[in-house]
C-alpha atoms as a PDB file:
ATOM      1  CA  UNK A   1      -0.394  -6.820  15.066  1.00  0.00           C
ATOM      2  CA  UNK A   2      -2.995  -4.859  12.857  1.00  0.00           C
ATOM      3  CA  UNK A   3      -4.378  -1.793  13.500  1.00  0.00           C
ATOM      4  CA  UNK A   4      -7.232  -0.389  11.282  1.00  0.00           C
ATOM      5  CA  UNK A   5      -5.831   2.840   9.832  1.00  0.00           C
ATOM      6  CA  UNK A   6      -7.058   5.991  10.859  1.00  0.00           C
ATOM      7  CA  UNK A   7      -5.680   8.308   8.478  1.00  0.00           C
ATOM      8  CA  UNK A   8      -8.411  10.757   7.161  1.00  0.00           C
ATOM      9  CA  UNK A   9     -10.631   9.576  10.125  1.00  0.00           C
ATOM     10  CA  UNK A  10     -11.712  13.266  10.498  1.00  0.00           C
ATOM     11  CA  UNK A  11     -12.972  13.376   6.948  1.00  0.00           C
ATOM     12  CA  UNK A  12     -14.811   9.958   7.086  1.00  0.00           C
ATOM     13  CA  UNK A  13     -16.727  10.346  10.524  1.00  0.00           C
ATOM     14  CA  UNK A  14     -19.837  12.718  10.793  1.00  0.00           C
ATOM     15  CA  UNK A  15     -21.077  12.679  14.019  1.00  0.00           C
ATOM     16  CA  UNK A  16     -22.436  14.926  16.799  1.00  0.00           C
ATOM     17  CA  UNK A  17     -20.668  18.353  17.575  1.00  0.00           C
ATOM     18  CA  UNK A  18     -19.824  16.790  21.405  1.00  0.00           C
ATOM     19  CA  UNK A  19     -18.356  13.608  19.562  1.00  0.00           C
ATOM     20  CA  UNK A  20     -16.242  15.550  16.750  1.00  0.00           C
ATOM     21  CA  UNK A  21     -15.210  17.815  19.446  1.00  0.00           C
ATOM     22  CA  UNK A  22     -13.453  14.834  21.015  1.00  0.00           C
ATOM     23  CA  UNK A  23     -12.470  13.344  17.463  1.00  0.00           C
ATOM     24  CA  UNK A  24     -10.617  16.803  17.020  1.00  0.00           C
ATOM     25  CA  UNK A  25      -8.885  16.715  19.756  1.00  0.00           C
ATOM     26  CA  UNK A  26      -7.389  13.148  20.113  1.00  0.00           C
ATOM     27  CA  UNK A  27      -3.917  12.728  17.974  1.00  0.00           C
ATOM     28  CA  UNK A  28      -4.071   9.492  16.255  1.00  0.00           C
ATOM     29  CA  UNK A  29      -0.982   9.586  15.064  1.00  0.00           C
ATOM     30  CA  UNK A  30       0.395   9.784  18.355  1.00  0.00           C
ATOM     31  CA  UNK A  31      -2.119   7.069  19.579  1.00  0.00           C
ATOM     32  CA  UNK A  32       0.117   5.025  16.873  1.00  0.00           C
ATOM     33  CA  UNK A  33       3.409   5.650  17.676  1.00  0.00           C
ATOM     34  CA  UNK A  34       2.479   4.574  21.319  1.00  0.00           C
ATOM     35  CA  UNK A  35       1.164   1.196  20.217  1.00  0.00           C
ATOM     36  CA  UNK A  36       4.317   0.841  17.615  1.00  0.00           C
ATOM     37  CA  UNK A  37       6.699   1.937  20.616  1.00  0.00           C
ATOM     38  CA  UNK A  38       5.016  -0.755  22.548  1.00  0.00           C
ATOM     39  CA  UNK A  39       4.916  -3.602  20.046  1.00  0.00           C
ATOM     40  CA  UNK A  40       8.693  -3.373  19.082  1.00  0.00           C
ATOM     41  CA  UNK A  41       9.341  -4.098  22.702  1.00  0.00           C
ATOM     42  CA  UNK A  42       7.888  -7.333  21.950  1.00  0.00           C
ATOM     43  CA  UNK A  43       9.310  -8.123  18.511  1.00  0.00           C
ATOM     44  CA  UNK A  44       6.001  -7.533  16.770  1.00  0.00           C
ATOM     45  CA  UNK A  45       5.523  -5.530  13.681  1.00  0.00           C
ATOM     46  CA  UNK A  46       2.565  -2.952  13.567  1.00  0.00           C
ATOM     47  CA  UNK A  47       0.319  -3.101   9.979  1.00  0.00           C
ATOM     48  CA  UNK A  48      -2.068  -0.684   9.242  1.00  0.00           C
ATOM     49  CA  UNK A  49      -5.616  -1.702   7.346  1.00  0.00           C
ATOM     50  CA  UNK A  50      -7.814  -0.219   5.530  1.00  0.00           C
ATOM     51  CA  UNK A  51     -10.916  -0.397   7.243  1.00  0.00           C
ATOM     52  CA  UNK A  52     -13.368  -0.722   3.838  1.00  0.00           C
ATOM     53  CA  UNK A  53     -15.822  -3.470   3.737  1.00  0.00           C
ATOM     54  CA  UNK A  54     -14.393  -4.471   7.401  1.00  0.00           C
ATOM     55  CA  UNK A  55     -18.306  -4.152   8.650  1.00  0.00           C
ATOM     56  CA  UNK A  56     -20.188  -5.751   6.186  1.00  0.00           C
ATOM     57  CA  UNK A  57     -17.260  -8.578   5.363  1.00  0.00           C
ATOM     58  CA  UNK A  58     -18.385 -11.459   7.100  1.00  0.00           C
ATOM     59  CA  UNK A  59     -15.548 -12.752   9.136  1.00  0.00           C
ATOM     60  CA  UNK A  60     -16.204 -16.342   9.045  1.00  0.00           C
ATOM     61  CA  UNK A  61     -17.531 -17.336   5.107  1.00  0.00           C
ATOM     62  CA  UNK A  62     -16.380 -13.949   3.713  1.00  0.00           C
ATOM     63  CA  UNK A  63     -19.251 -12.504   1.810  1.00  0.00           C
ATOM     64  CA  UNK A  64     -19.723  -9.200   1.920  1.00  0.00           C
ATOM     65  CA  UNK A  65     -22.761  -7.237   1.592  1.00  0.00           C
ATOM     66  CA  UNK A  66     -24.736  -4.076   2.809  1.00  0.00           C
ATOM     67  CA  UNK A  67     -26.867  -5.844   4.119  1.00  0.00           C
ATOM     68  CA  UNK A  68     -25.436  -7.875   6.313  1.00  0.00           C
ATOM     69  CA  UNK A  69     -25.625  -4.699   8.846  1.00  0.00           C
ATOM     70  CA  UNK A  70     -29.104  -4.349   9.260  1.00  0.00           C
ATOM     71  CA  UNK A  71     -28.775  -1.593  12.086  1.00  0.00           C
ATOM     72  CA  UNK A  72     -25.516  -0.052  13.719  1.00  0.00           C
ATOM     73  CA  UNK A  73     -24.269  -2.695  16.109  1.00  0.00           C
ATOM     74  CA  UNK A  74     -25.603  -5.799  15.017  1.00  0.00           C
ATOM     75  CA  UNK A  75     -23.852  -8.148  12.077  1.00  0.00           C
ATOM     76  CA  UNK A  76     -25.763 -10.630  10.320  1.00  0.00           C
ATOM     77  CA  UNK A  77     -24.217 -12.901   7.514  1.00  0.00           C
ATOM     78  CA  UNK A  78     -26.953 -13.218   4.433  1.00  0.00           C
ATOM     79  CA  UNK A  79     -24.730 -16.096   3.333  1.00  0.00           C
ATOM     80  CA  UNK A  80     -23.543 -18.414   6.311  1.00  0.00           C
ATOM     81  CA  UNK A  81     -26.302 -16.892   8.950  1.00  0.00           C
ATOM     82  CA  UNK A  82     -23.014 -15.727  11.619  1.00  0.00           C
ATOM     83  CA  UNK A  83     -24.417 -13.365  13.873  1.00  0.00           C
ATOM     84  CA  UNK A  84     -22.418 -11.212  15.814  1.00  0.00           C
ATOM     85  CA  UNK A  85     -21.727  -7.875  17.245  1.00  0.00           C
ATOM     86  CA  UNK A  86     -20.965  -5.528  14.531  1.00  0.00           C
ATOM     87  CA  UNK A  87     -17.643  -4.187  15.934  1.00  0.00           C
ATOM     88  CA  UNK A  88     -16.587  -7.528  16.919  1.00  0.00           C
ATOM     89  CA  UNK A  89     -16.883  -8.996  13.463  1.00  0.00           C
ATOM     90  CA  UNK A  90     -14.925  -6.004  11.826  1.00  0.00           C
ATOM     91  CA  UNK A  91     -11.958  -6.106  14.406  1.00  0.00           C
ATOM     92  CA  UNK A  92     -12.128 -10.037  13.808  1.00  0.00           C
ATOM     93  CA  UNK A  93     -11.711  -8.947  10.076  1.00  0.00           C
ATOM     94  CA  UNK A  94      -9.164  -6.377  10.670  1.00  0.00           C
ATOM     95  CA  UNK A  95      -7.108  -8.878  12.412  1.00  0.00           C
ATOM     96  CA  UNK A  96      -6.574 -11.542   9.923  1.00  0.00           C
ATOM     97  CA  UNK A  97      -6.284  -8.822   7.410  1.00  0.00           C
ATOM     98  CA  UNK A  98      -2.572  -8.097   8.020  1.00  0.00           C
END
């Protein structure tokens, strides 16, 4: 099971004062115990990855590009033409990263 890691997700996220208010007061860590608690009950092993690239990584040819995330939710490949949802690509990516 992998799990994009959230350490330093504080530092890397400017948002809004209502959304860092709720970013400030959600524990991550224990968020991650939880899920590791969880996933040892099943015999799987929890992997944390870094989450760089994860968005503009195309997670069906690979490339990766800036520009391949022409606005904030949409992904579109410049080299195989894979459209997707933006989040959905990078959690697609996240999960074959481990």
């Amino acid at each position: 099971m992998q799990l994009e890691d959230l350490s330093n997700i504080r530092d890397r996220v400017k948002s809004s004062r209502k959304m860092n208010r709720k970013l400030y007061n959600w524990n991550f860590r224990q968020l991650l115990s939880f899920i590791e608690y969880k996933a040892v009950t099943e015999g799987l092993k929890v992997v944390q990855v870094s989450p760089k690239y994860t968005s503009q990584s195309c997670s069906r040819c690979g490339h990766t590009e800036k520009g391949n995330r022409p606005n904030q939710s949409t992904f579109q490949c410049k080299a195989c033409g894979y459209q997707a949802n933006a989040d959905f690509n990078a959690s697609m990516n996240i999960a074959v990263a481990g």
